[in-house]
N, C-alpha and C. Protein backbone atom coordinates (compact mmCIF):
# COMPACT_ATOMS: atom_id res chain seq x y z
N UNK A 1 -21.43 11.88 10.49
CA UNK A 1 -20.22 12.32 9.80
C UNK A 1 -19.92 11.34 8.67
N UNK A 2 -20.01 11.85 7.56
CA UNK A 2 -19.29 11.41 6.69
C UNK A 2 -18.12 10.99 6.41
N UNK A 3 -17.78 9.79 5.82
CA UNK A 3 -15.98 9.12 5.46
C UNK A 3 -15.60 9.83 4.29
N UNK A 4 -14.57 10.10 4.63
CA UNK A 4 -13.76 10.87 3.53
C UNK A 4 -13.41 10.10 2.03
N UNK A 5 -13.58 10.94 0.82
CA UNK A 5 -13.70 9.78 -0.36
C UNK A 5 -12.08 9.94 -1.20
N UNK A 6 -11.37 11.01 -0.06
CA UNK A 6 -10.16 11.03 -0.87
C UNK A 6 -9.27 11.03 0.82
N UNK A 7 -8.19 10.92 0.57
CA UNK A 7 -6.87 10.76 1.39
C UNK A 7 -5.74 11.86 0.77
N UNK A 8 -5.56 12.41 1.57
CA UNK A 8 -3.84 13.79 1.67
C UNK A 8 -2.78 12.96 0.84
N UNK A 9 -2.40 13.31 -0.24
CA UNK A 9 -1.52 12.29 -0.64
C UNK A 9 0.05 12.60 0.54
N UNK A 10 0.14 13.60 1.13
CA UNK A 10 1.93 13.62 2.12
C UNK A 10 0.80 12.16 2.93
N UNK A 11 -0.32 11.88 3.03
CA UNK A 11 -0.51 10.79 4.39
C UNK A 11 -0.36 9.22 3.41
N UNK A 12 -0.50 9.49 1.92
CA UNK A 12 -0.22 7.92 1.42
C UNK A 12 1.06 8.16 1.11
N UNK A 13 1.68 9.22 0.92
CA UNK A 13 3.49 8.90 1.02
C UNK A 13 4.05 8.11 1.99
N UNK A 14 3.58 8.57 3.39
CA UNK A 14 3.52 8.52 4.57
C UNK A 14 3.84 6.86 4.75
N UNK A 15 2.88 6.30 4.09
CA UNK A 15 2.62 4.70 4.12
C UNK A 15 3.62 3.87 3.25
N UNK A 16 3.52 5.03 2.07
CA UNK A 16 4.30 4.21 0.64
C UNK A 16 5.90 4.07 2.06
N UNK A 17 6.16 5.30 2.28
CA UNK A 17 7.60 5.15 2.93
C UNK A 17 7.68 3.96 4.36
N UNK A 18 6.61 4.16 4.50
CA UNK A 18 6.76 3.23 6.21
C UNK A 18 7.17 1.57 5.25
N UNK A 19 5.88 1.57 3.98
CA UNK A 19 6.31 0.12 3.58
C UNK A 19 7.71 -0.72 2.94
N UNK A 20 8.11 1.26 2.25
CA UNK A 20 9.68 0.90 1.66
C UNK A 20 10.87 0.22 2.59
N UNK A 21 10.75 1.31 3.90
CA UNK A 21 11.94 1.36 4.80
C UNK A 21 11.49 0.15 5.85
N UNK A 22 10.49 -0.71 5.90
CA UNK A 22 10.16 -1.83 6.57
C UNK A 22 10.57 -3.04 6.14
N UNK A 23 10.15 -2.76 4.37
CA UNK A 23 10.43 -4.05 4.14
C UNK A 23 12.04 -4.03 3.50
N UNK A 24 12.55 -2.81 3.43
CA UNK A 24 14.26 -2.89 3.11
C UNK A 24 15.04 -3.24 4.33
N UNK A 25 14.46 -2.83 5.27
CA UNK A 25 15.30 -3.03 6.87
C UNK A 25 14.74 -4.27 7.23
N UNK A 26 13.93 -5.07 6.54
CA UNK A 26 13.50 -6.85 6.84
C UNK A 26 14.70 -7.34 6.23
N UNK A 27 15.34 -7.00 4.69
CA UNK A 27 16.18 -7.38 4.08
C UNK A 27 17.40 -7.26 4.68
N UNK A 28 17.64 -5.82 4.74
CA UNK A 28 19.01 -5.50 5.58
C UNK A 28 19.60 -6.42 6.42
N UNK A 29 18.62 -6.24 7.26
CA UNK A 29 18.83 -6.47 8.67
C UNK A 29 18.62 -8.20 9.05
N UNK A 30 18.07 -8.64 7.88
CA UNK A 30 17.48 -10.11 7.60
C UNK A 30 16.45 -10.25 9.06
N UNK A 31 16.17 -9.69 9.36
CA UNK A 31 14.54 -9.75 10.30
C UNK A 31 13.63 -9.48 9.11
N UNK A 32 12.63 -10.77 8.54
CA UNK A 32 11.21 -10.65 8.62
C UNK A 32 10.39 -10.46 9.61
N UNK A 33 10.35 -10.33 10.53
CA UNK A 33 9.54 -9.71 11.53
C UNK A 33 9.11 -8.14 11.18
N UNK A 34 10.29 -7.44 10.62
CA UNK A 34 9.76 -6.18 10.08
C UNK A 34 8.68 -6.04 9.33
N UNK A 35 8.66 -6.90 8.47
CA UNK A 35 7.49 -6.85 7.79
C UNK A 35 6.22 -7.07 7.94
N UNK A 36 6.30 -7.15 9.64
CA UNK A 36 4.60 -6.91 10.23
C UNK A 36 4.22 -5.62 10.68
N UNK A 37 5.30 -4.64 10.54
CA UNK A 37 5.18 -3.61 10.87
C UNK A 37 4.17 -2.70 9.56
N UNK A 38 4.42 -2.56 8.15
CA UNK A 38 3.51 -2.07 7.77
C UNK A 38 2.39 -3.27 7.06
N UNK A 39 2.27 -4.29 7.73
CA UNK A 39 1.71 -5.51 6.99
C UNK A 39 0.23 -5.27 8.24
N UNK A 40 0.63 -4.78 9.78
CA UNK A 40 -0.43 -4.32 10.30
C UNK A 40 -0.92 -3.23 10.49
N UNK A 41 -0.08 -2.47 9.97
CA UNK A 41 -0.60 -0.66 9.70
C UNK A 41 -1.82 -1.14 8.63
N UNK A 42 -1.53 -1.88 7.70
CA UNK A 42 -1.84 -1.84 6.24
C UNK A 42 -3.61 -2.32 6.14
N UNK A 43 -3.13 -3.82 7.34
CA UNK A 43 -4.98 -4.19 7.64
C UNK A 43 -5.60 -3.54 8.34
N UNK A 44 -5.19 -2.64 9.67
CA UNK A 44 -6.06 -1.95 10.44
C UNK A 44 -6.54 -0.89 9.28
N UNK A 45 -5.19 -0.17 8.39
CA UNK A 45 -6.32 0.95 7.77
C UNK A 45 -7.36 0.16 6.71
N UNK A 46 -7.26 -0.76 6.31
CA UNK A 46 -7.86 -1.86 5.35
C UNK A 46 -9.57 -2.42 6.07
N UNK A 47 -9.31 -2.57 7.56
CA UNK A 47 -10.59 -3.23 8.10
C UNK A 47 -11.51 -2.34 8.76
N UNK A 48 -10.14 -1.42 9.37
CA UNK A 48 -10.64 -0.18 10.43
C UNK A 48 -10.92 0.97 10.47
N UNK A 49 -10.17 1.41 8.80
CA UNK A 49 -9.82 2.96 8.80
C UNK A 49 -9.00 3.79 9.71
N UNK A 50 -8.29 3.05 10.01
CA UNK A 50 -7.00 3.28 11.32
C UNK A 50 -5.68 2.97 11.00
N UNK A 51 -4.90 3.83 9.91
CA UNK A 51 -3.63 3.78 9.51
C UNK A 51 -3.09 4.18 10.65
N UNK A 52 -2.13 3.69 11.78
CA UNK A 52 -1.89 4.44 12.60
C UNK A 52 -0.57 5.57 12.29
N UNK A 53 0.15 5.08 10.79
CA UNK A 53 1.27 5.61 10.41
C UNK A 53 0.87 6.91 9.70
N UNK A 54 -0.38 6.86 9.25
CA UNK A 54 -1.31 8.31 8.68
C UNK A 54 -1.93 8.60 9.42
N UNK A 55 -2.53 8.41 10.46
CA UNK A 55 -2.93 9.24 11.60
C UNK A 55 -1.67 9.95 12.25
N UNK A 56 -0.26 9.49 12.83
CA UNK A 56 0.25 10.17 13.51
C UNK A 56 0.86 11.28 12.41
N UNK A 57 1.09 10.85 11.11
CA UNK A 57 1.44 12.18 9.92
C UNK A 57 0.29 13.16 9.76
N UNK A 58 -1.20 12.60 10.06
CA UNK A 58 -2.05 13.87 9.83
C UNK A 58 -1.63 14.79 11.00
N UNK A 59 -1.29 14.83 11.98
CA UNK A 59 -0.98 15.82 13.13
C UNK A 59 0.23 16.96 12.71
N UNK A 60 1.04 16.44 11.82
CA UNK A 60 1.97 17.55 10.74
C UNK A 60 1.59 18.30 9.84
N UNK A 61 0.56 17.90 9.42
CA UNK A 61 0.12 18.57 8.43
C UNK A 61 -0.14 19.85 8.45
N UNK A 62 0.39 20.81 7.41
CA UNK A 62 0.83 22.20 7.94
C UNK A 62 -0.60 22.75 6.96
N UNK A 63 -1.27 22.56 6.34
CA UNK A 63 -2.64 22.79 5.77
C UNK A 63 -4.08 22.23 5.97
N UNK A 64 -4.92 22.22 5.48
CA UNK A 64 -6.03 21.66 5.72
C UNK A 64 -6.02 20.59 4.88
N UNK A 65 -6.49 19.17 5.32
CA UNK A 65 -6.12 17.91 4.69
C UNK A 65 -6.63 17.86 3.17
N UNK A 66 -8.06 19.21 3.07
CA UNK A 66 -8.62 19.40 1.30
C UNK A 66 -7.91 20.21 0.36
N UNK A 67 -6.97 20.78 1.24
CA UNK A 67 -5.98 21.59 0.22
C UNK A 67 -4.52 20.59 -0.07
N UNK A 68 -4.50 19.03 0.37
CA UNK A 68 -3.69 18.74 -0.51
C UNK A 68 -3.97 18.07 -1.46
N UNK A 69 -3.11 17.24 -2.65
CA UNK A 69 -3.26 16.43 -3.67
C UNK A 69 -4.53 15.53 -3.20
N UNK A 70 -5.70 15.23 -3.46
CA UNK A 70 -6.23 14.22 -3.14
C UNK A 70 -6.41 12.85 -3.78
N UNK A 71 -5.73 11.39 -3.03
CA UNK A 71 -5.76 10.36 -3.79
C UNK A 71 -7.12 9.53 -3.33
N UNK A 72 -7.44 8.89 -4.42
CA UNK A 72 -8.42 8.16 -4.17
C UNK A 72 -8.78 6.97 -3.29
N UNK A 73 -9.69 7.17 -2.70
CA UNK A 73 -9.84 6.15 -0.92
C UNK A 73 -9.71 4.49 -1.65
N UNK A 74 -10.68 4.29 -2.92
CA UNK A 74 -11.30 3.29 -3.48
C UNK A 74 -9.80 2.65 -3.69
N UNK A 75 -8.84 3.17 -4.89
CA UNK A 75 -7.64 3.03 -5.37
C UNK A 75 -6.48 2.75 -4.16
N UNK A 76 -6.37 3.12 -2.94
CA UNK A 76 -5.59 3.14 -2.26
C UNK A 76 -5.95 2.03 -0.89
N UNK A 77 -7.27 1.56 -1.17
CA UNK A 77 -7.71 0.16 -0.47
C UNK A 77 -7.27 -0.99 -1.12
N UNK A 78 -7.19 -0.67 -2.74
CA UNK A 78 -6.86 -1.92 -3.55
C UNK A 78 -5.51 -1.22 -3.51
N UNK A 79 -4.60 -0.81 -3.63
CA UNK A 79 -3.16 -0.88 -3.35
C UNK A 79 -2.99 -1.65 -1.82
N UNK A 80 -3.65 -1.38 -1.03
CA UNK A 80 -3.07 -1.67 0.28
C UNK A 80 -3.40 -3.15 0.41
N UNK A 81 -4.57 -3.73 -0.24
CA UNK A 81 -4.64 -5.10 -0.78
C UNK A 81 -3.33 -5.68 -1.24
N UNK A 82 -2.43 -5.20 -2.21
CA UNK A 82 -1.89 -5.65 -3.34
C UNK A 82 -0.77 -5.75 -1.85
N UNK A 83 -0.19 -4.57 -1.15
CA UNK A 83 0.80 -4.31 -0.05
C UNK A 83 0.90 -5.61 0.80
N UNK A 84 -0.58 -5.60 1.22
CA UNK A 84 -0.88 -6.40 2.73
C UNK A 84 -0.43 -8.16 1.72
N UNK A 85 -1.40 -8.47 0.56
CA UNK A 85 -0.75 -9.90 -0.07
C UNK A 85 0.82 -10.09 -0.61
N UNK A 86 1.59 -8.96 -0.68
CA UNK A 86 3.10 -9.31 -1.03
C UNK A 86 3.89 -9.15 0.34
N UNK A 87 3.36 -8.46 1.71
CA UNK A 87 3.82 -8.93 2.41
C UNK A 87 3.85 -10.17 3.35
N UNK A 88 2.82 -10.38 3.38
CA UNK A 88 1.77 -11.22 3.85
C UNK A 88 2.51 -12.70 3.55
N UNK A 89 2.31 -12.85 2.09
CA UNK A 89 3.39 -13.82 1.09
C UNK A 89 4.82 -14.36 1.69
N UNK A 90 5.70 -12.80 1.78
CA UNK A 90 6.61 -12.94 1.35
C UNK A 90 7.52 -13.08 3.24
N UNK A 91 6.17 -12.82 4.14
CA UNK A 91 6.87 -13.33 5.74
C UNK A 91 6.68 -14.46 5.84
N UNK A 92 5.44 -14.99 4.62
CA UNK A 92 5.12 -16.25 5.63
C UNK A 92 6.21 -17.25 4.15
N UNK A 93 7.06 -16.75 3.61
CA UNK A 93 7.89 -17.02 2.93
C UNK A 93 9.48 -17.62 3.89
N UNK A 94 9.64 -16.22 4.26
CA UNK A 94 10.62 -16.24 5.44
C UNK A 94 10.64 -17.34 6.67
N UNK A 95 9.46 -17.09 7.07
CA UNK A 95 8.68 -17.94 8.31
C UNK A 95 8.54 -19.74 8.29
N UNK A 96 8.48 -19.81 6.94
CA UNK A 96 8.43 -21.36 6.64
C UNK A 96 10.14 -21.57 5.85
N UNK A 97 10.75 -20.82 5.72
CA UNK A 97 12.08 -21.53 5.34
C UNK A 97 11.99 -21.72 3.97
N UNK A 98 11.28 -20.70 2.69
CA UNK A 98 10.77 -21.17 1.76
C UNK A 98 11.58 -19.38 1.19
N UNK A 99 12.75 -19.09 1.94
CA UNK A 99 13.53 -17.64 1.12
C UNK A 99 13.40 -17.33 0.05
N UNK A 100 13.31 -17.45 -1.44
CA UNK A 100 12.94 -17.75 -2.35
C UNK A 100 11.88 -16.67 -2.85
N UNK A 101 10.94 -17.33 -1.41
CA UNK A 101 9.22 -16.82 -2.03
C UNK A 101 9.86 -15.63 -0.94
N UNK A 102 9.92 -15.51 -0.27
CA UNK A 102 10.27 -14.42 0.94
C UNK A 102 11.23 -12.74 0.41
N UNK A 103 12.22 -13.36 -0.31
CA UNK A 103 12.74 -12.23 -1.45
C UNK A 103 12.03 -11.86 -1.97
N UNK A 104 11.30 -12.53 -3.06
CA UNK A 104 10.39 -12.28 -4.23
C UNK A 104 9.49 -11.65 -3.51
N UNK A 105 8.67 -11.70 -3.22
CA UNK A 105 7.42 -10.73 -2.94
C UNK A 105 7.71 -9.61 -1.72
N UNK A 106 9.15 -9.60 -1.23
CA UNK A 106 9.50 -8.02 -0.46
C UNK A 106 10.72 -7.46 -1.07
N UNK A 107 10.82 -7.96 -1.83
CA UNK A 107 11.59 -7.60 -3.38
C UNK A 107 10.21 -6.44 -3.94
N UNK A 108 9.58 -7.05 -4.42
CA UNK A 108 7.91 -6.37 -5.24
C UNK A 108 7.61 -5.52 -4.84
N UNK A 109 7.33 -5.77 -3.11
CA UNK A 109 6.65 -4.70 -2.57
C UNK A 109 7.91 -3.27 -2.48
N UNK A 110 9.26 -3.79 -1.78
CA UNK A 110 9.76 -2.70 -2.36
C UNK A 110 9.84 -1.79 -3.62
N UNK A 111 9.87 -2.70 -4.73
CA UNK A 111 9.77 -1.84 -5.86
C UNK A 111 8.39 -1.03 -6.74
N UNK A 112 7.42 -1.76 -5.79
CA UNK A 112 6.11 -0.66 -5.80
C UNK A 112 6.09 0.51 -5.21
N UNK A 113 6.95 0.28 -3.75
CA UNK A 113 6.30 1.28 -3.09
C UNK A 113 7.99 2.68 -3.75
N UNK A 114 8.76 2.25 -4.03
CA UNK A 114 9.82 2.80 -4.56
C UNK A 114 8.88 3.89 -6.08
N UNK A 115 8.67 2.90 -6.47
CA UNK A 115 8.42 3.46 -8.10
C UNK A 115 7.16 4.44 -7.61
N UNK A 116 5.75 4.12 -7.04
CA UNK A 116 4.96 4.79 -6.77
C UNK A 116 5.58 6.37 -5.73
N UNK A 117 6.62 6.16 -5.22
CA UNK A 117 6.61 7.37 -3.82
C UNK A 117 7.52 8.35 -5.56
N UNK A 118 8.51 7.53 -6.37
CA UNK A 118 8.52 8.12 -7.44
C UNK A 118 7.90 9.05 -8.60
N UNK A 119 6.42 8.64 -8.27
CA UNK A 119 5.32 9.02 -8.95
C UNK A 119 4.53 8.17 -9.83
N UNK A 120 4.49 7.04 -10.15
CA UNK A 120 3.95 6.39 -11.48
C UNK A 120 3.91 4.83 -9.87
N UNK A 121 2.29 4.59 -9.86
CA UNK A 121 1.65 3.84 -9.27
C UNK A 121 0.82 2.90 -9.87
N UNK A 122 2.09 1.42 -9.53
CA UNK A 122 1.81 0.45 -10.22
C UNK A 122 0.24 -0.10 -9.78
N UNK A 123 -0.40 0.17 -8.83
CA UNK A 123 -1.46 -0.36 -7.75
C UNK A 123 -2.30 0.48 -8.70
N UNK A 124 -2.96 1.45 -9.06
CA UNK A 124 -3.32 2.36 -9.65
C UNK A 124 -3.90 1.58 -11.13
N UNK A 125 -2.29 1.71 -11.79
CA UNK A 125 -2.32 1.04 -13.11
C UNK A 125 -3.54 -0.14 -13.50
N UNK A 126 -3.03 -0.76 -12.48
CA UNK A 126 -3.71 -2.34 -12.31
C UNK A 126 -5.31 -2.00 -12.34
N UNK A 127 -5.28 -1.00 -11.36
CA UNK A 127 -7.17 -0.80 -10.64
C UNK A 127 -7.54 -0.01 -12.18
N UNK A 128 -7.04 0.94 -12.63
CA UNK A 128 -7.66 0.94 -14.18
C UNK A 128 -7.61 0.11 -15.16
N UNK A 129 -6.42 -0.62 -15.54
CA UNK A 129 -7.13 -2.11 -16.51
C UNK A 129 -7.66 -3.22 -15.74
N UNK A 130 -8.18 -3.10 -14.47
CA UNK A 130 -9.06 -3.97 -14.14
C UNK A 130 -10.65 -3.48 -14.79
N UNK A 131 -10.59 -1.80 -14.29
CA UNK A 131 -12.02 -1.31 -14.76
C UNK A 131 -12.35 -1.07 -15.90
N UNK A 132 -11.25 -1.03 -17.15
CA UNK A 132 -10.80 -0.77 -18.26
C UNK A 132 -11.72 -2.09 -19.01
N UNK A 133 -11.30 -3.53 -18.44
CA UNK A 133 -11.62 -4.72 -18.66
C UNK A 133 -13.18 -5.12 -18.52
N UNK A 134 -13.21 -4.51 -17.53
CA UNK A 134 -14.76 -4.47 -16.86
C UNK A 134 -15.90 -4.13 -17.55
N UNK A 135 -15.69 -2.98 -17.97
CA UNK A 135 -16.28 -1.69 -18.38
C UNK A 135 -16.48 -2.64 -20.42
N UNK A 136 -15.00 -3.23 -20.55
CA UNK A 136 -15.34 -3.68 -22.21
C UNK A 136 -16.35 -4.84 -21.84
N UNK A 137 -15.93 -5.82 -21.19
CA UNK A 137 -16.86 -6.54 -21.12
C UNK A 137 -18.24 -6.50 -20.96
N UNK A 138 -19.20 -5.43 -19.74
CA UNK A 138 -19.92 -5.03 -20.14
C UNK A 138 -20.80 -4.30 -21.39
N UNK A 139 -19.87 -4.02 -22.40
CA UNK A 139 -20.12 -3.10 -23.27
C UNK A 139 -20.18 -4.18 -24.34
N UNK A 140 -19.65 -4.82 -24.45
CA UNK A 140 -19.94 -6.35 -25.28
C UNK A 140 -21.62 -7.22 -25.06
N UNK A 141 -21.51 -7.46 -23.77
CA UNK A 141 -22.38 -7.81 -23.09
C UNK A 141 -24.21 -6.85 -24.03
N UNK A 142 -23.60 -5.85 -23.81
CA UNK A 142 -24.89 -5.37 -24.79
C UNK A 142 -25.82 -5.46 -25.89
């Protein structure tokens, strides 16, 4: 069996939202501890292919997972990169007494995962002027 080369975008909403309402209710609620909640959703689907927050949303899914929007697997590993290092950051911010860094980077991650569930995906952006960059340099290189 083949791995799938695209993802249901309702299953990366799915995530964008678990990461919004995790890391706003870390703030709220001033528990960083929340923020291991999609900080280990984020590496299992990252190491394992085991989102467990998109696995239990694929069971809703009222279509076949190829009839929805399909986002890209490649693009949405390097978002979940970008996710897993601003939370990652910003507990062990909290965790050492260093608030500061702990705002700032679940500050970020909220406003990624805000602006992206919006439509315009800053994680995205990035992964094309990375390849954008890539791609000139090689072409120089010639």
């Amino acid at each position: 069996m083949s791995k799938p080369l695209s993802i249901p975008r309702p299953l990366v909403r799915v995530n964008q939202w678990t990461i919004l309402l995790s890391a706003l209710s870390a703030l709220i609620f001033q528990s960083p501890w929340l923020l291991a909640i999609p900080l280990t959703a984020n590496l299992l689907g990252l190491f394992f292919n085991f989102n467990p927050f998109m696995k239990l949303a694929r069971l809703f899914l009222k279509k076949n997972p190829s009839e929805y929007i399909p986002e890209d697997i490649t693009q949405q590993k390097f978002n979940s990169i970008i996710a897993i290092s601003c939370l990652t950051i910003g507990l062990i911010g909290f965790i050492t007494g260093v608030s500061i860094i702990g705002y700032l980077f679940t500050t970020m991650v909220i406003l990624a995962s805000g602006i992206a569930i919006l439509g315009f995906c800053i994680g995205c952006f990035l992964f094309f002027q990375i390849k954008q960059f890539k791609y000139r340099i090689k072409k120089q290189a010639v």
